[in-house]
C-alpha atoms as a PDB file:
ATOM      1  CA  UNK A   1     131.519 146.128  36.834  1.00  0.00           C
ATOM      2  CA  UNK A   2     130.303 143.252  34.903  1.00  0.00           C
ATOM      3  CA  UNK A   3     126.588 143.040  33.945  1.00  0.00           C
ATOM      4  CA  UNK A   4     126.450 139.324  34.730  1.00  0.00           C
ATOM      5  CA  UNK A   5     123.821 138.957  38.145  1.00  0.00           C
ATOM      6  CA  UNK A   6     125.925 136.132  39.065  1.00  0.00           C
ATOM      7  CA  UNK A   7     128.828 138.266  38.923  1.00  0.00           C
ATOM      8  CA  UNK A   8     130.010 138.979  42.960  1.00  0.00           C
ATOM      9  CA  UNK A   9     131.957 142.337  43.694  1.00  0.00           C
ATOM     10  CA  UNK A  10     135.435 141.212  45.033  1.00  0.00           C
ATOM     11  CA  UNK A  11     134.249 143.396  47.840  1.00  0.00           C
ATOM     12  CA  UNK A  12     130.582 142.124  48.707  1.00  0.00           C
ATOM     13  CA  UNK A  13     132.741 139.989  51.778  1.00  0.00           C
ATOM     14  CA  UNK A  14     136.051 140.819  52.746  1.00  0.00           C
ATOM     15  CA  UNK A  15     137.900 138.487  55.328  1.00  0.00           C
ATOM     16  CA  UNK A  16     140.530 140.485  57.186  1.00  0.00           C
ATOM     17  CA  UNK A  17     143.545 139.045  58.865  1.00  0.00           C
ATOM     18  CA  UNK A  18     145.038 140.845  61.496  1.00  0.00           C
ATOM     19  CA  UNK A  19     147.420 140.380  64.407  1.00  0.00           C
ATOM     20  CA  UNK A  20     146.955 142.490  66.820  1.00  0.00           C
ATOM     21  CA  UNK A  21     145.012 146.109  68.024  1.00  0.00           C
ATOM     22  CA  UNK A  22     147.508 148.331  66.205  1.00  0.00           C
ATOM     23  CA  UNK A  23     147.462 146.424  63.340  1.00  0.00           C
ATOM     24  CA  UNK A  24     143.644 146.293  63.398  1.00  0.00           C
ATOM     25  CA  UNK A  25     142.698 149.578  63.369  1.00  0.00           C
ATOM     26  CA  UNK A  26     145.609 150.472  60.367  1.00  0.00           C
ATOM     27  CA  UNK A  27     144.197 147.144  58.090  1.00  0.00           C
ATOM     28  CA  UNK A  28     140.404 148.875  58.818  1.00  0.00           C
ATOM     29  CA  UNK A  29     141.384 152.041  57.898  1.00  0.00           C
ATOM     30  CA  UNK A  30     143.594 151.203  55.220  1.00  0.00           C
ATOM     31  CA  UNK A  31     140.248 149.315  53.918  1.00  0.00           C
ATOM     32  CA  UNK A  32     138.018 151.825  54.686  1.00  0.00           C
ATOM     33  CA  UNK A  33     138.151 153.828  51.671  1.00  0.00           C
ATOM     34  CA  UNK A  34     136.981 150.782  49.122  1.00  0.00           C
ATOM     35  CA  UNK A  35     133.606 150.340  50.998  1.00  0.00           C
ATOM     36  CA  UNK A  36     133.689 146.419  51.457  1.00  0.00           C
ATOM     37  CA  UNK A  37     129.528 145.201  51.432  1.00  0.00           C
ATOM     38  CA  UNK A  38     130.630 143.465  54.878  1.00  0.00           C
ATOM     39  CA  UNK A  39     133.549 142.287  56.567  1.00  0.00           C
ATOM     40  CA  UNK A  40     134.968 139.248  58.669  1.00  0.00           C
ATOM     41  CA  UNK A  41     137.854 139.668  61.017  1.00  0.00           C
ATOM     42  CA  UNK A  42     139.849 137.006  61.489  1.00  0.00           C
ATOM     43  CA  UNK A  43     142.671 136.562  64.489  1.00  0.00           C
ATOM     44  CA  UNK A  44     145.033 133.239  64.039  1.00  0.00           C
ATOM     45  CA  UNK A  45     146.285 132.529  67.226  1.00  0.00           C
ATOM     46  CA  UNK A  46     149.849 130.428  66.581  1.00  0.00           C
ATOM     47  CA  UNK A  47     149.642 126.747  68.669  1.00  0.00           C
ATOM     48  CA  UNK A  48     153.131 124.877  68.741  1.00  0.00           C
ATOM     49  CA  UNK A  49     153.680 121.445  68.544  1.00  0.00           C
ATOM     50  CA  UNK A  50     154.907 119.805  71.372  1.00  0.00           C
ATOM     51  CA  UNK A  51     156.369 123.309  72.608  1.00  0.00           C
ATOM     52  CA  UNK A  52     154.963 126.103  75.110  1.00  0.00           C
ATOM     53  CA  UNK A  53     152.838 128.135  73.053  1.00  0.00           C
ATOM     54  CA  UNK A  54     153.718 132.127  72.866  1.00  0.00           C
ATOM     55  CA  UNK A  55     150.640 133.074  74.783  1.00  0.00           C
ATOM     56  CA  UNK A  56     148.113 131.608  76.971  1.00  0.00           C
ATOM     57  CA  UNK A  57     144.285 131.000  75.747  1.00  0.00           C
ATOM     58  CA  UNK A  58     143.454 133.923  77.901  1.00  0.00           C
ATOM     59  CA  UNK A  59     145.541 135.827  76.542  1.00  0.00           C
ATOM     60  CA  UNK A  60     145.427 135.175  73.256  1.00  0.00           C
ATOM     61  CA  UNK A  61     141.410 135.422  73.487  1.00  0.00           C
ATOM     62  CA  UNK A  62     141.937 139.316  74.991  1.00  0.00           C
ATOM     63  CA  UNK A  63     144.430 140.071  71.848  1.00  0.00           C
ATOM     64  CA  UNK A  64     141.472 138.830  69.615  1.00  0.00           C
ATOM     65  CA  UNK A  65     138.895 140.856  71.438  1.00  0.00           C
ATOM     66  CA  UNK A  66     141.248 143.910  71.768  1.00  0.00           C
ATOM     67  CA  UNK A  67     141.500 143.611  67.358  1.00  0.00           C
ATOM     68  CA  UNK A  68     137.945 143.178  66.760  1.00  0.00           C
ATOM     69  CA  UNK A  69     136.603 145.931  69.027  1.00  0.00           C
ATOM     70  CA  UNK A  70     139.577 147.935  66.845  1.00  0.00           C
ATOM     71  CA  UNK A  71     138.093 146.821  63.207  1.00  0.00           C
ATOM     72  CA  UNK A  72     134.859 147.609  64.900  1.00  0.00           C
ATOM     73  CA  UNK A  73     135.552 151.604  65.176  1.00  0.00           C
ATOM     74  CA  UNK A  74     135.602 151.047  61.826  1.00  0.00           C
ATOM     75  CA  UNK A  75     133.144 148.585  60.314  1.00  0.00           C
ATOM     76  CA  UNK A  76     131.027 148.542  63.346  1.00  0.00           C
ATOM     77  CA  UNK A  77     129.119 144.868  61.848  1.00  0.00           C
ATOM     78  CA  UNK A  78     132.106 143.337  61.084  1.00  0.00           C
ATOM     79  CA  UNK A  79     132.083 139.878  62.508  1.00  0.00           C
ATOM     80  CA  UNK A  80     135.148 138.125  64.372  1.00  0.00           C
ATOM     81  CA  UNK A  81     136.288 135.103  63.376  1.00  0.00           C
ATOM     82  CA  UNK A  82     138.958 132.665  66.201  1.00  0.00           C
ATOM     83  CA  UNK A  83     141.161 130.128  64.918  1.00  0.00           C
ATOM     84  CA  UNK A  84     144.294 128.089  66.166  1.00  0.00           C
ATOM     85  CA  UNK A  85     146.863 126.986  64.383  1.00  0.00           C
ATOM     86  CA  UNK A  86     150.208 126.796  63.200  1.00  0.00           C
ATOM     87  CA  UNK A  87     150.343 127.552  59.553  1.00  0.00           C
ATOM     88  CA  UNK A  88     148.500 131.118  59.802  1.00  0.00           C
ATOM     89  CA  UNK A  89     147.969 131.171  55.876  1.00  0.00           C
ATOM     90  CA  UNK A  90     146.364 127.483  55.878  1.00  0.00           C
ATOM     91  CA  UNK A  91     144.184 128.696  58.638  1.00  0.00           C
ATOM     92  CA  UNK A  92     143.632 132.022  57.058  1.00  0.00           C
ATOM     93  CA  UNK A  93     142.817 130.094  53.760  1.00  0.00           C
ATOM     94  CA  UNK A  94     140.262 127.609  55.423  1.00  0.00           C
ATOM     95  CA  UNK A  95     138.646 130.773  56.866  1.00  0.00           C
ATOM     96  CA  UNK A  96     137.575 131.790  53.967  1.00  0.00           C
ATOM     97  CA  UNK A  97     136.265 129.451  52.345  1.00  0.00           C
ATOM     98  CA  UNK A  98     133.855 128.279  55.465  1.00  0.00           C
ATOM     99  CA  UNK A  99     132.972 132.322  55.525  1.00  0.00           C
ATOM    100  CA  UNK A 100     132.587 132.466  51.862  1.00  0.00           C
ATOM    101  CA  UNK A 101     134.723 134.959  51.263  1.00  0.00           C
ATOM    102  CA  UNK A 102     135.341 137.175  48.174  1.00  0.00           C
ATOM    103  CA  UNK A 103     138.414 138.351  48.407  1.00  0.00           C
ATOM    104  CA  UNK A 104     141.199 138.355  51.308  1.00  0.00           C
ATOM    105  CA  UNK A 105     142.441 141.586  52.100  1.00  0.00           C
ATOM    106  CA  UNK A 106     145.821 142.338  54.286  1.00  0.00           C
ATOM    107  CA  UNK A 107     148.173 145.187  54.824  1.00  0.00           C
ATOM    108  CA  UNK A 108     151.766 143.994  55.095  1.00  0.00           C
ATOM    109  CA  UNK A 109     153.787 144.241  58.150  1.00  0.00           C
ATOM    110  CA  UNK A 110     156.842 144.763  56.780  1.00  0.00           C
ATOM    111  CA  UNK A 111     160.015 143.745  58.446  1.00  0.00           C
ATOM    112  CA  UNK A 112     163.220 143.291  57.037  1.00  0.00           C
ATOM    113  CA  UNK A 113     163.789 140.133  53.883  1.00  0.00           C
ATOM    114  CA  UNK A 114     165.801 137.881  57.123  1.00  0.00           C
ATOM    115  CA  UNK A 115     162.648 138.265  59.243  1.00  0.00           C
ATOM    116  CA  UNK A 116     160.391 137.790  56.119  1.00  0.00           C
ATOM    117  CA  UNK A 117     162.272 134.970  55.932  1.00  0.00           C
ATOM    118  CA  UNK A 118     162.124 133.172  58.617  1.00  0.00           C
ATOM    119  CA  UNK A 119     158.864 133.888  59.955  1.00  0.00           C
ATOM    120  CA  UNK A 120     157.961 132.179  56.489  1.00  0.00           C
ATOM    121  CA  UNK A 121     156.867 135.464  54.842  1.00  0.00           C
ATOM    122  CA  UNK A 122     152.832 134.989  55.411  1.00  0.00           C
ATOM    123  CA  UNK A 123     151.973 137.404  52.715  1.00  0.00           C
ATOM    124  CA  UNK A 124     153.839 135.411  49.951  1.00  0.00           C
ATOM    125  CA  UNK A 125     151.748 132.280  51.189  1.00  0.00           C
ATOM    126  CA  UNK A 126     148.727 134.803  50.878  1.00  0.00           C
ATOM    127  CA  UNK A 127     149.114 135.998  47.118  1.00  0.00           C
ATOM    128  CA  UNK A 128     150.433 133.049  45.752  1.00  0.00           C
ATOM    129  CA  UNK A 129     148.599 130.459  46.967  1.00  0.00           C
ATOM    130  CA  UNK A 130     144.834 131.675  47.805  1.00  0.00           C
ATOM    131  CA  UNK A 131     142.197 130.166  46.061  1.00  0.00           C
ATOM    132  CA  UNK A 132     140.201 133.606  45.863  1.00  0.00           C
ATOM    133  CA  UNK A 133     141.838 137.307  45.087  1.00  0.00           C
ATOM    134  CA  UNK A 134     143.436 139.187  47.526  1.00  0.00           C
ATOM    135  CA  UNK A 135     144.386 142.632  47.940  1.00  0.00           C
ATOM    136  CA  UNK A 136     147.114 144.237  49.155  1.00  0.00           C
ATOM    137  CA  UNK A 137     146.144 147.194  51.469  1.00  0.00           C
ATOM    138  CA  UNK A 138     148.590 150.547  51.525  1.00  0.00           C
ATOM    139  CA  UNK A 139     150.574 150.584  54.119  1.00  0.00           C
ATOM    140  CA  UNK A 140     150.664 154.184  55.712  1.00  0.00           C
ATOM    141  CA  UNK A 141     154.037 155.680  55.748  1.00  0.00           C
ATOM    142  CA  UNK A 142     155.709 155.358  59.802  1.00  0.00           C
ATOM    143  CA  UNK A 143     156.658 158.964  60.580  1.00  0.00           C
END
């Protein structure tokens, strides 16, 4: 740890990306063990242009509550943080900077290199093109 006072822990505010409940409460736990100071969750719902989107708002605002009351179990003062969009990494980006984020923090969903593919591969967007660190989260091992 640097002596500097300015100096800011890359964990004193950790914004959290995360899909859905599942994938919630695996992120939080996979974070748990580095003690973030505090914690922002953040839920990117995907809006098309010009097409039906995937979900409805009411939907899409009971997947959001469904993942923060998850990352809650966990870091019960976490705060939650709604956005709509279509690039998720853009709006995952602009989330933290208007949070003030120190670091981003995700565990990858995997999926096979076609389906990283064409869904765009958010977690290459997220480590090469963030504007403040981010850490990759273990992944636990699927039994």
């Amino acid at each position: 740890m640097s002596n500097d006072p300015n100096h800011k822990s890359m964990l004193a505010h950790v914004l959290l990306p995360v899909a859905n409940e599942d994938d919630a409460l695996k992120t939080a736990r996979a974070l748990e063990p580095y003690k973030p100071n505090h914690v922002t969750t953040i839920h990117v719902v995907e809006k098309s242009s010009g097409a039906p989107d995937k979900t409805s708002v009411e939907q899409a605002e009971e997947l959001a509550e469904e993942s923060y009351a998850a990352i809650r179990s966990v870091f019960p003062d976490a705060e939650d943080y709604t956005v709509y969009g279509q690039d998720i990494a853009a709006k995952i980006f602009e989330a933290a900077d208007e949070v003030c984020a120190t670091a981003i923090a995700y565990r990858s969903r995997g999926g096979n290199r076609l389906m990283q593919f064409l869904a765009g591969d958010i977690s290459i967007k997220l480590v090469t093109k963030a504007d403040c660190p981010v850490i990759a989260l273990p992944r636990e091992e699927e039994t």
